[in-house]
C-alpha atoms as a PDB file:
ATOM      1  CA  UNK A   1      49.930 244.635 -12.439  1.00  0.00           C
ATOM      2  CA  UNK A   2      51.698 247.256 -14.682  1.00  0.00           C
ATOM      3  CA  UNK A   3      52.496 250.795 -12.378  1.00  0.00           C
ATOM      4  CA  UNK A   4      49.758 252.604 -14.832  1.00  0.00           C
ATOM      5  CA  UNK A   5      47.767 249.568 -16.505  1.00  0.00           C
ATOM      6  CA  UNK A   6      45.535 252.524 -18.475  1.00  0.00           C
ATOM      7  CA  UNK A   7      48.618 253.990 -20.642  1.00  0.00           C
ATOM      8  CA  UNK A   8      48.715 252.601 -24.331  1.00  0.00           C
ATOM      9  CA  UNK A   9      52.065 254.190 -26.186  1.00  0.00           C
ATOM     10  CA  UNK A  10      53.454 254.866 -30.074  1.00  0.00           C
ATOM     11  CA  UNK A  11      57.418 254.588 -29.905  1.00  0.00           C
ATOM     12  CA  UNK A  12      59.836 255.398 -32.212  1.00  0.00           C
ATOM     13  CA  UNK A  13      63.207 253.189 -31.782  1.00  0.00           C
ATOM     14  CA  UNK A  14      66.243 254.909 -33.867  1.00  0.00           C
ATOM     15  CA  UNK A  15      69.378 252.975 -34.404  1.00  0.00           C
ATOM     16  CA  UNK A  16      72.325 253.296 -32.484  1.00  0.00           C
ATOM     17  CA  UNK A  17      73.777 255.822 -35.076  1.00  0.00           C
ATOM     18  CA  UNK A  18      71.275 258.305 -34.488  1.00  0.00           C
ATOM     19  CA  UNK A  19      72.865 259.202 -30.838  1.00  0.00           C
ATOM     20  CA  UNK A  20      76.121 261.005 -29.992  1.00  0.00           C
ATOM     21  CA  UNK A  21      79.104 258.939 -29.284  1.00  0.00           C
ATOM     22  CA  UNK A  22      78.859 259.008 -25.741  1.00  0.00           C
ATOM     23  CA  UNK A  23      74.989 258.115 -25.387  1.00  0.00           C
ATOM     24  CA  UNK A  24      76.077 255.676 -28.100  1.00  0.00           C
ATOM     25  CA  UNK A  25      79.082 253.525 -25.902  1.00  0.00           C
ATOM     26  CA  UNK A  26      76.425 253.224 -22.785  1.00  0.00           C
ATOM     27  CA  UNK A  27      73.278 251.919 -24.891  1.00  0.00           C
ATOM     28  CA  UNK A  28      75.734 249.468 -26.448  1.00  0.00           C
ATOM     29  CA  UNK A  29      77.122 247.925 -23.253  1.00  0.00           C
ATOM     30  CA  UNK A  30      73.885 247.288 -21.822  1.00  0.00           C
ATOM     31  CA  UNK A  31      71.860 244.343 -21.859  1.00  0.00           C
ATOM     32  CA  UNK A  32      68.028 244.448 -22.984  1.00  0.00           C
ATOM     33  CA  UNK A  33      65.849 244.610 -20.292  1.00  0.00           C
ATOM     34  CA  UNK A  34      62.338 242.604 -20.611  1.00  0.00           C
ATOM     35  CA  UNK A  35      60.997 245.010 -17.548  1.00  0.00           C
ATOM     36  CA  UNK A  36      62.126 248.055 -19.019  1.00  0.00           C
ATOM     37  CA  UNK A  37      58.497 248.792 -20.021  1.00  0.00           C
ATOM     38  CA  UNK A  38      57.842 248.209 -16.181  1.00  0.00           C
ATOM     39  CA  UNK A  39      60.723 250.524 -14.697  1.00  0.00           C
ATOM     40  CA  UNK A  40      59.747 253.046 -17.325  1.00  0.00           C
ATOM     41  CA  UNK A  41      56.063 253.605 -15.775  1.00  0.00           C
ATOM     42  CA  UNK A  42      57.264 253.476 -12.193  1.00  0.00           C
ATOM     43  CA  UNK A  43      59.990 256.185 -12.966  1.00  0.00           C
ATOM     44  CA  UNK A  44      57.241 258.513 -14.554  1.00  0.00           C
ATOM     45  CA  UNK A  45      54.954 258.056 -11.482  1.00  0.00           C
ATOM     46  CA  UNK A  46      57.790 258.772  -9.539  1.00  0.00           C
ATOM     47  CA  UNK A  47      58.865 262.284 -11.208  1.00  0.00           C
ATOM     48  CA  UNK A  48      55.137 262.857 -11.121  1.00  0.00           C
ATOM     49  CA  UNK A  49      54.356 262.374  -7.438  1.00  0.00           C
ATOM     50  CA  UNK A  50      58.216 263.631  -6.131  1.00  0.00           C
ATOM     51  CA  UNK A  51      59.217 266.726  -9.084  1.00  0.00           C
ATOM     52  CA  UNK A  52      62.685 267.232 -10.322  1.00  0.00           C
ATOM     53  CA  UNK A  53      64.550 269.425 -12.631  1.00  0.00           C
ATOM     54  CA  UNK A  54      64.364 268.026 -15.922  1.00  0.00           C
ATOM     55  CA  UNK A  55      68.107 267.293 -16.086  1.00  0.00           C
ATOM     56  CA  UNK A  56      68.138 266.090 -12.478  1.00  0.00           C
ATOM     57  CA  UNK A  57      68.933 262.517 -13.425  1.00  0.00           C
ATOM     58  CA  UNK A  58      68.796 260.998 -16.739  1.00  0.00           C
ATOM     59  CA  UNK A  59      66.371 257.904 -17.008  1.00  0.00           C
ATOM     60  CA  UNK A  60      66.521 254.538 -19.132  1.00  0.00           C
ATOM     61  CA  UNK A  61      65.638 253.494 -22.591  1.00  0.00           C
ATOM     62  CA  UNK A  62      64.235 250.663 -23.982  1.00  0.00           C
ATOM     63  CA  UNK A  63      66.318 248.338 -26.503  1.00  0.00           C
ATOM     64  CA  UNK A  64      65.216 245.799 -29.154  1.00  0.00           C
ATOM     65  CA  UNK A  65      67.308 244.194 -31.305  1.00  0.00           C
ATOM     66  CA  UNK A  66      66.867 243.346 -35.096  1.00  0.00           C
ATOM     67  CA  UNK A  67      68.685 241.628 -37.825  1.00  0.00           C
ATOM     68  CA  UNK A  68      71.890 242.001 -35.852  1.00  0.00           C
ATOM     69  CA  UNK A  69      71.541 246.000 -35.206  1.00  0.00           C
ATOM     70  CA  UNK A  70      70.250 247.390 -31.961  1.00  0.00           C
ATOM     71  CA  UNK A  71      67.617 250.603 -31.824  1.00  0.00           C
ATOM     72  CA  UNK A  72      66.695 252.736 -28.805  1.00  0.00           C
ATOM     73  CA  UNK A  73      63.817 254.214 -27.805  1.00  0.00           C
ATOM     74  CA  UNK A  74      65.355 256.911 -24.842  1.00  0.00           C
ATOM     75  CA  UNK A  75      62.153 257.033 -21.769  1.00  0.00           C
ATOM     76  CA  UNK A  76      62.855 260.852 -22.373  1.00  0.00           C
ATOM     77  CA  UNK A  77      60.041 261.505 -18.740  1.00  0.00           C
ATOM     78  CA  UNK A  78      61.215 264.734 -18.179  1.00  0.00           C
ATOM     79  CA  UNK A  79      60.638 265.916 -21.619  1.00  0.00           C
ATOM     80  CA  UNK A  80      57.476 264.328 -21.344  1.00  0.00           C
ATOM     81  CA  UNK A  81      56.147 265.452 -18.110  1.00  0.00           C
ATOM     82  CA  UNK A  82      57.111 268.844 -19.171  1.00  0.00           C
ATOM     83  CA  UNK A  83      55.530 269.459 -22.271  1.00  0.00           C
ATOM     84  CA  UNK A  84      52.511 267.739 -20.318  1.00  0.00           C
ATOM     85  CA  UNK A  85      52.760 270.412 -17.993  1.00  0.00           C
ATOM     86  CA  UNK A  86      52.747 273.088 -20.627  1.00  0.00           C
ATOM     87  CA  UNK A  87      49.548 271.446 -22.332  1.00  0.00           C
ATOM     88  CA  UNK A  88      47.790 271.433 -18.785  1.00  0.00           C
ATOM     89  CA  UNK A  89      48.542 275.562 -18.629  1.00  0.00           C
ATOM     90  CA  UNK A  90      47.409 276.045 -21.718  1.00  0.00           C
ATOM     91  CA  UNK A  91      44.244 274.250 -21.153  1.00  0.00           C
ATOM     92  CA  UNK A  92      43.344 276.769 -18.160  1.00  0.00           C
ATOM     93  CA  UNK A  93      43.299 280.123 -16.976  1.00  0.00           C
ATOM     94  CA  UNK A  94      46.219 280.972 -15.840  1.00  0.00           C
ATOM     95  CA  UNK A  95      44.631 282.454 -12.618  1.00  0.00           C
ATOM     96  CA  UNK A  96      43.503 279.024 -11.567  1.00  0.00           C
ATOM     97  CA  UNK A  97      46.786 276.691 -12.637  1.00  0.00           C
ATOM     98  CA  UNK A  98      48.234 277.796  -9.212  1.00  0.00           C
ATOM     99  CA  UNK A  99      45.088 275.836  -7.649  1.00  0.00           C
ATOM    100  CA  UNK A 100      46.517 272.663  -9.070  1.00  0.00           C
ATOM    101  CA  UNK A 101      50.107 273.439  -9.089  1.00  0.00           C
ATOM    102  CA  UNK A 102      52.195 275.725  -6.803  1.00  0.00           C
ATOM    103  CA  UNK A 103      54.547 277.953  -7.829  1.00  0.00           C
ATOM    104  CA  UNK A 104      57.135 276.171  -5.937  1.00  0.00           C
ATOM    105  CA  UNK A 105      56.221 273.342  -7.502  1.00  0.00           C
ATOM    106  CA  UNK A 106      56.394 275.009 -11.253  1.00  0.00           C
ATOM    107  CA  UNK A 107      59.957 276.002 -11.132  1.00  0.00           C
ATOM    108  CA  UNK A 108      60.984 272.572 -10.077  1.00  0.00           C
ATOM    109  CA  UNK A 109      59.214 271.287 -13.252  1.00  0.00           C
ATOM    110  CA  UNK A 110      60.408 274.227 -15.580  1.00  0.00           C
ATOM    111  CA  UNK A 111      63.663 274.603 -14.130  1.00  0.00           C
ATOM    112  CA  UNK A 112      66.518 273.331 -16.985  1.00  0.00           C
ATOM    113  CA  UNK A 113      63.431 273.262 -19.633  1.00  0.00           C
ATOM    114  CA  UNK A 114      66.085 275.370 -21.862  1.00  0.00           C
ATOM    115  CA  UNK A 115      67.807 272.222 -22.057  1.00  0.00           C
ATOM    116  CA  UNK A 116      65.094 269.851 -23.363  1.00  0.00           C
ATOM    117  CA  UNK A 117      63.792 272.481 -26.223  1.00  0.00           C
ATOM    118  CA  UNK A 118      66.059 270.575 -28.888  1.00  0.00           C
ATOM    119  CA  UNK A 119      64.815 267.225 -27.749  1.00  0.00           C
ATOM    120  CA  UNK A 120      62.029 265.489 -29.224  1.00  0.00           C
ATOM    121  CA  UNK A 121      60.394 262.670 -27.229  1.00  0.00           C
ATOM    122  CA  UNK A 122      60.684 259.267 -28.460  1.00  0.00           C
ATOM    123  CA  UNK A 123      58.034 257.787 -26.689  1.00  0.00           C
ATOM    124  CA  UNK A 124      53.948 259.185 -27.145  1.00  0.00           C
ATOM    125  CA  UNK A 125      51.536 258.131 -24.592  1.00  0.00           C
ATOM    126  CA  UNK A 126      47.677 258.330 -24.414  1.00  0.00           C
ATOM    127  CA  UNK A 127      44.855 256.668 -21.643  1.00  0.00           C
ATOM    128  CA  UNK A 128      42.360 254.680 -21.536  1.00  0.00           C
ATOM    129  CA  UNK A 129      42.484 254.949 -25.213  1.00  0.00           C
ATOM    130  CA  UNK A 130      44.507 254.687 -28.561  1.00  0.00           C
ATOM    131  CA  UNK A 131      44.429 257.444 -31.411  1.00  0.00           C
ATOM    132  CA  UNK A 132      42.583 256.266 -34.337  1.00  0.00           C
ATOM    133  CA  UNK A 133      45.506 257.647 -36.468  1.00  0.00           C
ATOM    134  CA  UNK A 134      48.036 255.644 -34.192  1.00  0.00           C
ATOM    135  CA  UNK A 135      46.472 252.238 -36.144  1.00  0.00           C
ATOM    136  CA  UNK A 136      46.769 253.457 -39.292  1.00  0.00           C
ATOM    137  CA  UNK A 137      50.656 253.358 -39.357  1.00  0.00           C
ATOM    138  CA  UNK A 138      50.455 249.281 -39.795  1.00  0.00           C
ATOM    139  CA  UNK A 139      49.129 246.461 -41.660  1.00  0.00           C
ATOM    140  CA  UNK A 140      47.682 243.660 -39.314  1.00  0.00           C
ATOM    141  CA  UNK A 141      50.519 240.864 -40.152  1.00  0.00           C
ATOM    142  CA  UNK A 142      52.372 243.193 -38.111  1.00  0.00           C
ATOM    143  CA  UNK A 143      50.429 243.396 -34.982  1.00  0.00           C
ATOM    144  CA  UNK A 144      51.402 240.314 -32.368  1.00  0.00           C
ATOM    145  CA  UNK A 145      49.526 239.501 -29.040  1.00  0.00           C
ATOM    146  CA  UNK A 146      49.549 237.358 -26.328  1.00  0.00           C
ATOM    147  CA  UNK A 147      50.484 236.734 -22.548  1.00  0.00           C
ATOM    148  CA  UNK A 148      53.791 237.177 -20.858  1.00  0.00           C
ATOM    149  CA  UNK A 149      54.671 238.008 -17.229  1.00  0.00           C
ATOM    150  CA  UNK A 150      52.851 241.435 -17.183  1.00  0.00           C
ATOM    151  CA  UNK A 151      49.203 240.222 -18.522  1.00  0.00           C
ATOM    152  CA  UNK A 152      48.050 240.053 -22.162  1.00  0.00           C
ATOM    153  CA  UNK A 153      50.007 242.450 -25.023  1.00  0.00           C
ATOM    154  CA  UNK A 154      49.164 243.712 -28.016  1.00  0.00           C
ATOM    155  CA  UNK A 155      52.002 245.317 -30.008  1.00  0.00           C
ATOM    156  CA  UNK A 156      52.648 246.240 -34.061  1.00  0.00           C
ATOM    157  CA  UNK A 157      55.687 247.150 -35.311  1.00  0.00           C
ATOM    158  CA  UNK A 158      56.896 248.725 -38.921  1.00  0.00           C
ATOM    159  CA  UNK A 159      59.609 250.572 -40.562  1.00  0.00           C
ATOM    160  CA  UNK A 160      59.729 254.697 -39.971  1.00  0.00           C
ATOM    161  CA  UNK A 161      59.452 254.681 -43.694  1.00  0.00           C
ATOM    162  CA  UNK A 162      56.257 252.306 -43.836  1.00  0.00           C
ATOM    163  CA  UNK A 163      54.474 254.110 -41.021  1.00  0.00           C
ATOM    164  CA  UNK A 164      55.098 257.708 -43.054  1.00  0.00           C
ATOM    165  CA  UNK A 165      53.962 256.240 -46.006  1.00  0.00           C
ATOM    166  CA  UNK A 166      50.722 254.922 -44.888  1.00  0.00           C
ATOM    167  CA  UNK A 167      50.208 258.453 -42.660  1.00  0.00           C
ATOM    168  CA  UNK A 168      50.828 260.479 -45.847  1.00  0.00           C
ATOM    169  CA  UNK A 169      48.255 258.610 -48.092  1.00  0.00           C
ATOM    170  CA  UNK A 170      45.715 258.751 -44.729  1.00  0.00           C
ATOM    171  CA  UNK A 171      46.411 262.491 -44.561  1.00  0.00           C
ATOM    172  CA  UNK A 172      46.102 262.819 -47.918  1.00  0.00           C
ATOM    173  CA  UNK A 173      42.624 261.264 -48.198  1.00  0.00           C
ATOM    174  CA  UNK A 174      41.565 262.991 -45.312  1.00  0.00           C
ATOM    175  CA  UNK A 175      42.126 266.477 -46.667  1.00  0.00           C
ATOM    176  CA  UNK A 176      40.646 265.952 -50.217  1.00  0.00           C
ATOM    177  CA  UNK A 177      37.296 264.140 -48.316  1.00  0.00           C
ATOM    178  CA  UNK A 178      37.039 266.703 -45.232  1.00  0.00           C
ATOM    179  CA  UNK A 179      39.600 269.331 -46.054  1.00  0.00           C
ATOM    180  CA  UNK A 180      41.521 271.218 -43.560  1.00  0.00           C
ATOM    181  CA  UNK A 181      40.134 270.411 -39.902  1.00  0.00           C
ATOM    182  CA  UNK A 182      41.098 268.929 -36.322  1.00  0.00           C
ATOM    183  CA  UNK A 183      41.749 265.742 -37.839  1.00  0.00           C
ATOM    184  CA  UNK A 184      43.604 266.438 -40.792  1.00  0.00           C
ATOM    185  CA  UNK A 185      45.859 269.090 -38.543  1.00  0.00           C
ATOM    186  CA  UNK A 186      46.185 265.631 -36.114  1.00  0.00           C
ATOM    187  CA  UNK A 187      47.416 263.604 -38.806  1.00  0.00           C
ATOM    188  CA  UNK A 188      49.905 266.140 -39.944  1.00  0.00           C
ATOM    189  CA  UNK A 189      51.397 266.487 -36.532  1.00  0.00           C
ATOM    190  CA  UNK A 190      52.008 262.571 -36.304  1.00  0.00           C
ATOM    191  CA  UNK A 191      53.650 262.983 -39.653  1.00  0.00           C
ATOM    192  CA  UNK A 192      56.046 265.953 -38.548  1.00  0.00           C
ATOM    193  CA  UNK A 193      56.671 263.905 -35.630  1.00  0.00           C
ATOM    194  CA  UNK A 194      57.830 260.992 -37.305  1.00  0.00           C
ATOM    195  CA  UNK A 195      59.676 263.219 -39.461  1.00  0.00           C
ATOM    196  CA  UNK A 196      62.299 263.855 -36.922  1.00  0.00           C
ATOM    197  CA  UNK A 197      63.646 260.600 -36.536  1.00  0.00           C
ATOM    198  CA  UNK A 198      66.444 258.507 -38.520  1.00  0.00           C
ATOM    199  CA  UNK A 199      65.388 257.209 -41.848  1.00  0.00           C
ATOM    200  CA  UNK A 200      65.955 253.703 -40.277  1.00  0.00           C
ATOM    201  CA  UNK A 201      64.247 253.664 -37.499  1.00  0.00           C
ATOM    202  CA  UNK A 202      61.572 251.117 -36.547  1.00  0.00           C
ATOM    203  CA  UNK A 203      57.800 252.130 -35.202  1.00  0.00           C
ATOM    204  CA  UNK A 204      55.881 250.308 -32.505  1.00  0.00           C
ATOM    205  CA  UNK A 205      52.291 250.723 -31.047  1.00  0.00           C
ATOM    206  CA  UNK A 206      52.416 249.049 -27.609  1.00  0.00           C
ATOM    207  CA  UNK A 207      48.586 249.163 -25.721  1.00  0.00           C
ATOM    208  CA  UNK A 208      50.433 248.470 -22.549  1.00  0.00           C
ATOM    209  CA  UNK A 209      48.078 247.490 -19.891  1.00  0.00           C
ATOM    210  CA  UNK A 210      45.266 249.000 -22.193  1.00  0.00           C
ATOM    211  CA  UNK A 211      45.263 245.231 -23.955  1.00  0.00           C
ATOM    212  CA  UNK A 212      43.937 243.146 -20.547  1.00  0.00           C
ATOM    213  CA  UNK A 213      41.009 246.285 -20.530  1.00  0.00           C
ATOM    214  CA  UNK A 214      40.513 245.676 -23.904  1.00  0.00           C
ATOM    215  CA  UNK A 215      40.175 242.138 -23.618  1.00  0.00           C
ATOM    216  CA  UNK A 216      37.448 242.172 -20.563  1.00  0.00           C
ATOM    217  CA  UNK A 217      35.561 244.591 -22.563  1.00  0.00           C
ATOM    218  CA  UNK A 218      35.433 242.174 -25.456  1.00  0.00           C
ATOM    219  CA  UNK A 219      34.620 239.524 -23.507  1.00  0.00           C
ATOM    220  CA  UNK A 220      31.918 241.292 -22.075  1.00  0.00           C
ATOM    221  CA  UNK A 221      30.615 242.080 -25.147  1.00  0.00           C
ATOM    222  CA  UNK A 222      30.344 237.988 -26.098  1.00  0.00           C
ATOM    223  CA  UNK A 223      33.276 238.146 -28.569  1.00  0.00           C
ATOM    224  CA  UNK A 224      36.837 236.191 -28.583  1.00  0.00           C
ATOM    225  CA  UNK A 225      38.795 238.567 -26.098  1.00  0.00           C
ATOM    226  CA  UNK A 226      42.122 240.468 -27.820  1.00  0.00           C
ATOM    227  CA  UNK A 227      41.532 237.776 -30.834  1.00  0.00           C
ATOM    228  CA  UNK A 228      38.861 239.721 -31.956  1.00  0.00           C
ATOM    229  CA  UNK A 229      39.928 243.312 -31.523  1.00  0.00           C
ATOM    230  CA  UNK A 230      40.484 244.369 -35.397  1.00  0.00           C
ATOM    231  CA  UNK A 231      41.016 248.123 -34.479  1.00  0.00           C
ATOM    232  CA  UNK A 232      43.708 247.991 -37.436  1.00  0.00           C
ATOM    233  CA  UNK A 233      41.968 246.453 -39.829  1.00  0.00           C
ATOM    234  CA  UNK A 234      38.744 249.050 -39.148  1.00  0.00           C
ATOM    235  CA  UNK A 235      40.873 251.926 -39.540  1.00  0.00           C
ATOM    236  CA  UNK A 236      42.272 251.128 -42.878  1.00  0.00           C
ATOM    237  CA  UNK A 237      38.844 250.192 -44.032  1.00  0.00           C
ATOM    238  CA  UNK A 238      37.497 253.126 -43.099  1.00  0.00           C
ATOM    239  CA  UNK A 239      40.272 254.918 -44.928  1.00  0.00           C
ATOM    240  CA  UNK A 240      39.912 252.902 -48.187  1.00  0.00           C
ATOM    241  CA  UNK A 241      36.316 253.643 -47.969  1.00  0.00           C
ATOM    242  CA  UNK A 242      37.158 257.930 -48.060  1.00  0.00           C
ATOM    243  CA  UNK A 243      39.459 257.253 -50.761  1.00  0.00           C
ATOM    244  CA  UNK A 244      36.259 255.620 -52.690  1.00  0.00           C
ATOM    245  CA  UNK A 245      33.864 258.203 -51.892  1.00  0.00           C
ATOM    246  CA  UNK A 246      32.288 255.135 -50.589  1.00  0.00           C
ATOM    247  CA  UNK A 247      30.556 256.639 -47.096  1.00  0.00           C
ATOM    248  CA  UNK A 248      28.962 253.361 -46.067  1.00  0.00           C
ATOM    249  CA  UNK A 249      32.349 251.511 -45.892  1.00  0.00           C
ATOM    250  CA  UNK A 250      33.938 254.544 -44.253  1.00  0.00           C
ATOM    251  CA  UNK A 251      31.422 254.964 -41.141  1.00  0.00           C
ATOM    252  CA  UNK A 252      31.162 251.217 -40.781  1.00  0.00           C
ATOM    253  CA  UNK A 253      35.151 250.601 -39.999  1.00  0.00           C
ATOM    254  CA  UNK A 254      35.358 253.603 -38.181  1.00  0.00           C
ATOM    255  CA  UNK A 255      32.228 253.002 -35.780  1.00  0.00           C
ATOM    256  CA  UNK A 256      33.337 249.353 -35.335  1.00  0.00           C
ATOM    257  CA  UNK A 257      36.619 250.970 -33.690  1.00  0.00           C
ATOM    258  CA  UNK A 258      34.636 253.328 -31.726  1.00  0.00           C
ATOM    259  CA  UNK A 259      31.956 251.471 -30.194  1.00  0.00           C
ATOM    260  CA  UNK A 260      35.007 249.212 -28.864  1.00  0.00           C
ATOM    261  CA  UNK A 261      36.950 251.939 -27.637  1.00  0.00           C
ATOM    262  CA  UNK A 262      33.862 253.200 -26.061  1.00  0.00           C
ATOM    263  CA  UNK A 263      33.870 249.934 -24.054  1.00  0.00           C
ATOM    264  CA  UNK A 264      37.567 249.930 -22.909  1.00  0.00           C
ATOM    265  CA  UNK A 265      36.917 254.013 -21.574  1.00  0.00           C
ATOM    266  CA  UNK A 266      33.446 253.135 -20.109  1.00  0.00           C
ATOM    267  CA  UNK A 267      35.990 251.121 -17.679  1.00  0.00           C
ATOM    268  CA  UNK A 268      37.457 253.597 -16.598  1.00  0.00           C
ATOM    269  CA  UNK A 269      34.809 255.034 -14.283  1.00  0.00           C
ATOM    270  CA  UNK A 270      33.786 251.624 -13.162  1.00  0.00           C
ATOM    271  CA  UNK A 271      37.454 251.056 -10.945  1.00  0.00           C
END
């Protein structure tokens, strides 16, 4: 079983040019690593359990190949368990954080953070359940499932330039049906986000060990396991249906990809 089988993730692979020369001549030279996905979520348990300065160690990346030309997603943990730290404060009074974290235990964290404020994470994670705006970056001929080594998958993968362009029409319809709001400000982060990244990059939505949950909850339900999970497919009905001023269609998609959801978190409490 995967190190954190409740983690779904949105990853941004940017090709080898992207990088500096140096990070450039040691992505090249290795080989791609079908566990990477594997040593990725043990490191991050690791750095969560045992804390290190950001720029203790560097960790891995993961590697696909396409059409001849490699891209690179970089883990990027530290950056990531950092600016997870910093949401955490902000979420509580800062009179109580110390309950939860020591002090001793904050400057390991923090210490170095100067040198990550440049960096922008490659890798976006969520649990026990996937971002309704996460879908609507790709078509469904570009989702593929199955079974390998680690349990079921369900993955979709598109062009940087595809996944903006479907986010800015979402966005788009978004703010002229609801105007400015939590979910319009959502989608425009994801679009800033992808913004950062090399005009060539590739786009993948992984569900990680979310897509066995998914599956059982499906099953439960009566229906055809991961084979019937059209979480895509609902979101970009739903969207079509705001661009129509066609409510019906809208709340239809969307609470077909809740209720499922709903089923997937509902597990959550039950292990």
């Amino acid at each position: 079983m995967r190190p954190t089988p409740y983690v779904a993730s949105l990853r941004v692979y940017e090709p080898l040019s992207a990088f500096n020369p140096v990070d450039r001549l040691r992505w090249q030279s290795i080989d791609i690593d079908a566990q990477s996905f594997i040593a990725e979520e043990k490191f991050a348990m690791q750095r969560t359990v045992v804390p290190e300065p950001p720029a203790g160690r560097p960790d891995g990346v993961h590697i696909l190949e396409k059409d001849g030309q490699r891209y690179v997603a970089p883990w990027s943990t530290a950056t990531r368990c950092w600016a997870a730290f910093d949401n955490f404060k902000d979420s509580l009074p800062s009179t109580v954080v110390p309950y939860f974290i020591s002090p001793s235990m904050e400057e390991v964290i923090t210490s170095g953070v100067d040198l990550l404020e440049e960096k922008v994470p490659h890798i976006l994670n969520e649990t026990w359940v996937i971002p309704p705006r996460w879908f609507l970056l790709f078509l469904a001929e570009e989702r593929e499932r199955g079974e390998n080594s680690d349990g079921l998958f369900t993955r979709a993968q598109t062009t940087i330039a595809n996944a903006k362009a479907r986010g800015q029409v979402a966005h788009e319809t978004v703010l002229a049906a609801f105007g400015e709001g939590p979910v319009e400000e959502d989608l425009e982060n994801l679009l800033a986000w992808l913004d950062m990244f090399h005009p060539q990059s590739l786009v993948e939505l992984d569900y990680g060990g979310l897509a066995n949950y998914l599956d059982k909850a499906l099953r439960d339900n009566g229906e055809d396991g991961l084979l019937a999970d059209t979480s895509i497919e609902d979101v970009l009905l739903s969207i079509s249906g705001l661009a129509a001023a066609d409510g019906l269609t809208a709340g239809q998609g969307y609470e077909r990809l809740m209720s499922r959801w709903r089923r997937v978190q509902a597990l959550e409490s039950a292990n």
